[in-house]
C-alpha atoms as a PDB file:
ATOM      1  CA  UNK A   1     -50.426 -26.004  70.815  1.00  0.00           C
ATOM      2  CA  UNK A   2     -50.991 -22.804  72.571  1.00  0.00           C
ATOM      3  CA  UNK A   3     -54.270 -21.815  73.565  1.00  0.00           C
ATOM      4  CA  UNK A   4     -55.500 -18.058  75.330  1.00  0.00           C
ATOM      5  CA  UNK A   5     -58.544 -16.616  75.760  1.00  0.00           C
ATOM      6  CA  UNK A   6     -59.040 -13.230  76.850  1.00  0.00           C
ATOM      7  CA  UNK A   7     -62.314 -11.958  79.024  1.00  0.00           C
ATOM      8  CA  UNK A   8     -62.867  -8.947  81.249  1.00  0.00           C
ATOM      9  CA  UNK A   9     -63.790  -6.587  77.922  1.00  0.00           C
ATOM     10  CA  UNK A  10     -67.060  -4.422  78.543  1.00  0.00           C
ATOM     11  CA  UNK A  11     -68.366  -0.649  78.727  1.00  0.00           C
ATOM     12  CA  UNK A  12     -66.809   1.552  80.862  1.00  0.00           C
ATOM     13  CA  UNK A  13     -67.007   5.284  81.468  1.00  0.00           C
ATOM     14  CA  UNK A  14     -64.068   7.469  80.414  1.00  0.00           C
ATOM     15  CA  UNK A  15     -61.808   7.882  83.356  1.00  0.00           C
ATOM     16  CA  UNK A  16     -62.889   4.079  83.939  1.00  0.00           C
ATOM     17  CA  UNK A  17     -60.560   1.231  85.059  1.00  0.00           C
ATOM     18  CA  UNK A  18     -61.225  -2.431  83.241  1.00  0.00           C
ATOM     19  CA  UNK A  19     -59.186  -5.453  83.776  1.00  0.00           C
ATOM     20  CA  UNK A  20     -58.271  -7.719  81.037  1.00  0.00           C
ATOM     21  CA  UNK A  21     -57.374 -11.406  81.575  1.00  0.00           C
ATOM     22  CA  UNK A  22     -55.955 -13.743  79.133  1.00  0.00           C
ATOM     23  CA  UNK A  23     -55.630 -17.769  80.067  1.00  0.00           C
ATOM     24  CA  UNK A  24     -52.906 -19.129  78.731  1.00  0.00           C
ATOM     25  CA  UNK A  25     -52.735 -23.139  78.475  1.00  0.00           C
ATOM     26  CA  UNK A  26     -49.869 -25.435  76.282  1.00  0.00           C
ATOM     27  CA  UNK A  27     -46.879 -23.522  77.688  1.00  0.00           C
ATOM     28  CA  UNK A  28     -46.054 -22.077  80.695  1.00  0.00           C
ATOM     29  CA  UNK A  29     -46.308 -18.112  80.551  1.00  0.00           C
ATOM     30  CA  UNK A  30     -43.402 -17.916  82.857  1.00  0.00           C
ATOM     31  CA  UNK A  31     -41.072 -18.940  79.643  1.00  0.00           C
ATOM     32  CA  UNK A  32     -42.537 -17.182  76.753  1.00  0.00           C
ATOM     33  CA  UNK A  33     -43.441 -13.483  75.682  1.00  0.00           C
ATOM     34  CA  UNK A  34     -46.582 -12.273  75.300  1.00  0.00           C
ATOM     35  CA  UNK A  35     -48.565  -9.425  74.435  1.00  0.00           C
ATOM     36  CA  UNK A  36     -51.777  -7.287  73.987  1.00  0.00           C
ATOM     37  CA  UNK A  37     -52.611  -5.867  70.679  1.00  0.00           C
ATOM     38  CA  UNK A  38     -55.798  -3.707  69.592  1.00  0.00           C
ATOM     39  CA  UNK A  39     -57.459  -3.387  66.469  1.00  0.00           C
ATOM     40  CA  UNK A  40     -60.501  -0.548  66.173  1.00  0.00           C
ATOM     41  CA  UNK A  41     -63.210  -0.945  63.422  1.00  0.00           C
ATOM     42  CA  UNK A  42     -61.436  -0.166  59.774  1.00  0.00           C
ATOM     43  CA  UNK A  43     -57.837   0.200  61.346  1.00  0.00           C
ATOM     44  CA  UNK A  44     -54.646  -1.883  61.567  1.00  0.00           C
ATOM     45  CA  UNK A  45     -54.235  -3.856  64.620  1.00  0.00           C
ATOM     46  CA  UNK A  46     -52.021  -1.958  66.873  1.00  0.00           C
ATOM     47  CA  UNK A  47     -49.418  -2.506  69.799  1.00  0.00           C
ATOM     48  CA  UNK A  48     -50.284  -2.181  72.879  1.00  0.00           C
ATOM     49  CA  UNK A  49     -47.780  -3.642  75.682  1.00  0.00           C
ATOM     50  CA  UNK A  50     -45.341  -6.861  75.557  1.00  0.00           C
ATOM     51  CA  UNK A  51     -43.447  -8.543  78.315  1.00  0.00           C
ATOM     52  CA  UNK A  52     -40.938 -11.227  77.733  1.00  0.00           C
ATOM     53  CA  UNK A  53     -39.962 -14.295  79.555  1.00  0.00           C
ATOM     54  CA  UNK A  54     -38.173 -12.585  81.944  1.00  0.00           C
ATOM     55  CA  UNK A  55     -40.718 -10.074  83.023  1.00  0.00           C
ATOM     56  CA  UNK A  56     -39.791  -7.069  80.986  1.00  0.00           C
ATOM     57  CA  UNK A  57     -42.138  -4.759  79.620  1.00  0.00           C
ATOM     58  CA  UNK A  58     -42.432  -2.079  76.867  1.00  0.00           C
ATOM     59  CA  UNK A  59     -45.725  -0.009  76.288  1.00  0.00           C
ATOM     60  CA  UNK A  60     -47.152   1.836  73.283  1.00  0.00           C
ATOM     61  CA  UNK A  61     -46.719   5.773  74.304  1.00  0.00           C
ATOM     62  CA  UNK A  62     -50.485   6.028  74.272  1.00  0.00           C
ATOM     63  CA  UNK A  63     -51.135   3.954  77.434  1.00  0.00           C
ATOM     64  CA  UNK A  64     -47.713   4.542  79.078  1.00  0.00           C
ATOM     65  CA  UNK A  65     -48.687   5.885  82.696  1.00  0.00           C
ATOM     66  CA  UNK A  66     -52.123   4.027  82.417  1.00  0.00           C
ATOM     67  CA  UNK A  67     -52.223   0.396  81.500  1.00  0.00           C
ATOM     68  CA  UNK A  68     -49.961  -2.000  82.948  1.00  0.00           C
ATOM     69  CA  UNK A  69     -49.428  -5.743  82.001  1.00  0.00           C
ATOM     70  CA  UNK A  70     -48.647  -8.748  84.716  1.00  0.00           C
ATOM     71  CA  UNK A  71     -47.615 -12.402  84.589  1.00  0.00           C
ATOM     72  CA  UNK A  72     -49.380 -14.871  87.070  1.00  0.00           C
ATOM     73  CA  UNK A  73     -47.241 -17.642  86.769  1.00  0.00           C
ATOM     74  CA  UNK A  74     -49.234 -19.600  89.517  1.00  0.00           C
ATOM     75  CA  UNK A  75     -52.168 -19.387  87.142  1.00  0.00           C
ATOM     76  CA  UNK A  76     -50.990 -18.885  83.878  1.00  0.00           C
ATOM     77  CA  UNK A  77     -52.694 -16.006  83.285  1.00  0.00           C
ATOM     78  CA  UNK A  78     -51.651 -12.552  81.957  1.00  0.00           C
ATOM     79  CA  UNK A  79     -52.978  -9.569  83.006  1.00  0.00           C
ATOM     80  CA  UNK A  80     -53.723  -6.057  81.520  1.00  0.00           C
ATOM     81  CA  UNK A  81     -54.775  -3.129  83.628  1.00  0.00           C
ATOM     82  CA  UNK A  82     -56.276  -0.201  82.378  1.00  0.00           C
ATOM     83  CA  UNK A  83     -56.793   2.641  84.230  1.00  0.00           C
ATOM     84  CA  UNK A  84     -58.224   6.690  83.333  1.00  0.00           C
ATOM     85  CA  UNK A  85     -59.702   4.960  79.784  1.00  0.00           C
ATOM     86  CA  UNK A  86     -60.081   6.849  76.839  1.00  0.00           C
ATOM     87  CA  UNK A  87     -62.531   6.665  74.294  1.00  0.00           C
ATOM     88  CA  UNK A  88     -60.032   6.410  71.446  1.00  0.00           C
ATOM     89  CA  UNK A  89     -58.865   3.102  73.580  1.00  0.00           C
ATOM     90  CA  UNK A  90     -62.212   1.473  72.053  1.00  0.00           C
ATOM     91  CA  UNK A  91     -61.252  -1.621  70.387  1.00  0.00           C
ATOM     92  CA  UNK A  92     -61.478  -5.185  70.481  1.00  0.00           C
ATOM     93  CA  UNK A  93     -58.098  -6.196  72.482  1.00  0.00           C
ATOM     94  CA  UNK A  94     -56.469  -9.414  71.885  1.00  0.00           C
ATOM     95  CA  UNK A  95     -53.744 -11.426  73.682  1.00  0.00           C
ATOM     96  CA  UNK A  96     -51.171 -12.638  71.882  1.00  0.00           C
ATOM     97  CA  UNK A  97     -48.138 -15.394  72.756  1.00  0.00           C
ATOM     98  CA  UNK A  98     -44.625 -15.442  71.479  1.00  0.00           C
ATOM     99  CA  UNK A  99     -42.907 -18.941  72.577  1.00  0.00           C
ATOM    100  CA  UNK A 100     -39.637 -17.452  71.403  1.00  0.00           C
ATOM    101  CA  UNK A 101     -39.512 -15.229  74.999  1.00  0.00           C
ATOM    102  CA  UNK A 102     -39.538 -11.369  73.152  1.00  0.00           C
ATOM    103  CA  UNK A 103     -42.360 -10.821  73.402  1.00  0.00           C
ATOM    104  CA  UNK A 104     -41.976  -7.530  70.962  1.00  0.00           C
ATOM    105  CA  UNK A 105     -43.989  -4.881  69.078  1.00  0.00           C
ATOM    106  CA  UNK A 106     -44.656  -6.681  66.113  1.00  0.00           C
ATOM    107  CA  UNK A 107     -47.486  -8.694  65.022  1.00  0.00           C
ATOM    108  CA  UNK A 108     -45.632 -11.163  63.408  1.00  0.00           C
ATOM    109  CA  UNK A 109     -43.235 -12.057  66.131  1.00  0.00           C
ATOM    110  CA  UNK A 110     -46.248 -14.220  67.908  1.00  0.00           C
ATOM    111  CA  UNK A 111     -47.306 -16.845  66.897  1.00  0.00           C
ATOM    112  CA  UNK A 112     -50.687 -17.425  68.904  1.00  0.00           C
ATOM    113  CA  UNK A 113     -53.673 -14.923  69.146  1.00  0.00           C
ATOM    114  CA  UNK A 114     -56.454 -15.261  71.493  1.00  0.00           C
ATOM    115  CA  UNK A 115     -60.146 -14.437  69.682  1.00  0.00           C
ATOM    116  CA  UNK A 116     -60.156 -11.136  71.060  1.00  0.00           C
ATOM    117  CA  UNK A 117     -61.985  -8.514  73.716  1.00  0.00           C
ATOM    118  CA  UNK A 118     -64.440  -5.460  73.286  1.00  0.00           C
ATOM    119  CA  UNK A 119     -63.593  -2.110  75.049  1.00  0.00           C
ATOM    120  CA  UNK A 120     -66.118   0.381  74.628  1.00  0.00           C
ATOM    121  CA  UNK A 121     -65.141   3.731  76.444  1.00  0.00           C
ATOM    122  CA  UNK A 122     -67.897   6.294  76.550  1.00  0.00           C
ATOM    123  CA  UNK A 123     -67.554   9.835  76.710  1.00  0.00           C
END
């Protein structure tokens, strides 16, 4: 059983940097994908970045150039980095594990969510 739970959510500024963190325990990050999704109040939950098993990443166009996601293999922990936030990047954010290594842009393709993080970007 996989287990992750994300922290490092709060309110920032716009223009603001936060740092999100989710701990991963059951496997070893190093050997599956994962991702970060985010769902704002009364929409769909949405992409955000994935990296696979072997480190490769793909972003959603609206946080290329801004966020960036990292493996800590030591720690089993994975990383998301936001930098110059946006308010329209309010929403909870969730970390999300696919054991099969993709790591992709779908929802379905993982198979373990983590209960989720509030970003609240002011104007």
């Amino acid at each position: 059983q996989v287990q992750l739970v994300e922290s490092g959510g709060g309110l920032v500024q716009a223009g603001g940097s936060l740092r999100l963190s989710c701990a991963v325990s059951g496997r070893t990050v190093s050997r599956i994908g994962m991702g970060w999704f985010r769902q704002a109040p009364g929409k769909e939950r949405d992409f955000v970045v994935g990296i696979n098993w072997s480190g490769s990443t793909s972003y959603a166009n609206s946080v290329k150039g801004r966020f960036t996601i990292s493996k800590d293999n030591t720690t089993n922990t994975v990383y998301l980095q936001m930098n110059n936030l946006k308010p329209e990047d309010t929403a909870v954010y969730y970390c999300a594990a696919d054991p099969k290594g993709f790591g992709g842009y779908y929802v379905y393709s993982y198979d373990y969510w983590g209960r989720g993080t509030q970003v609240t970007v002011s104007s």
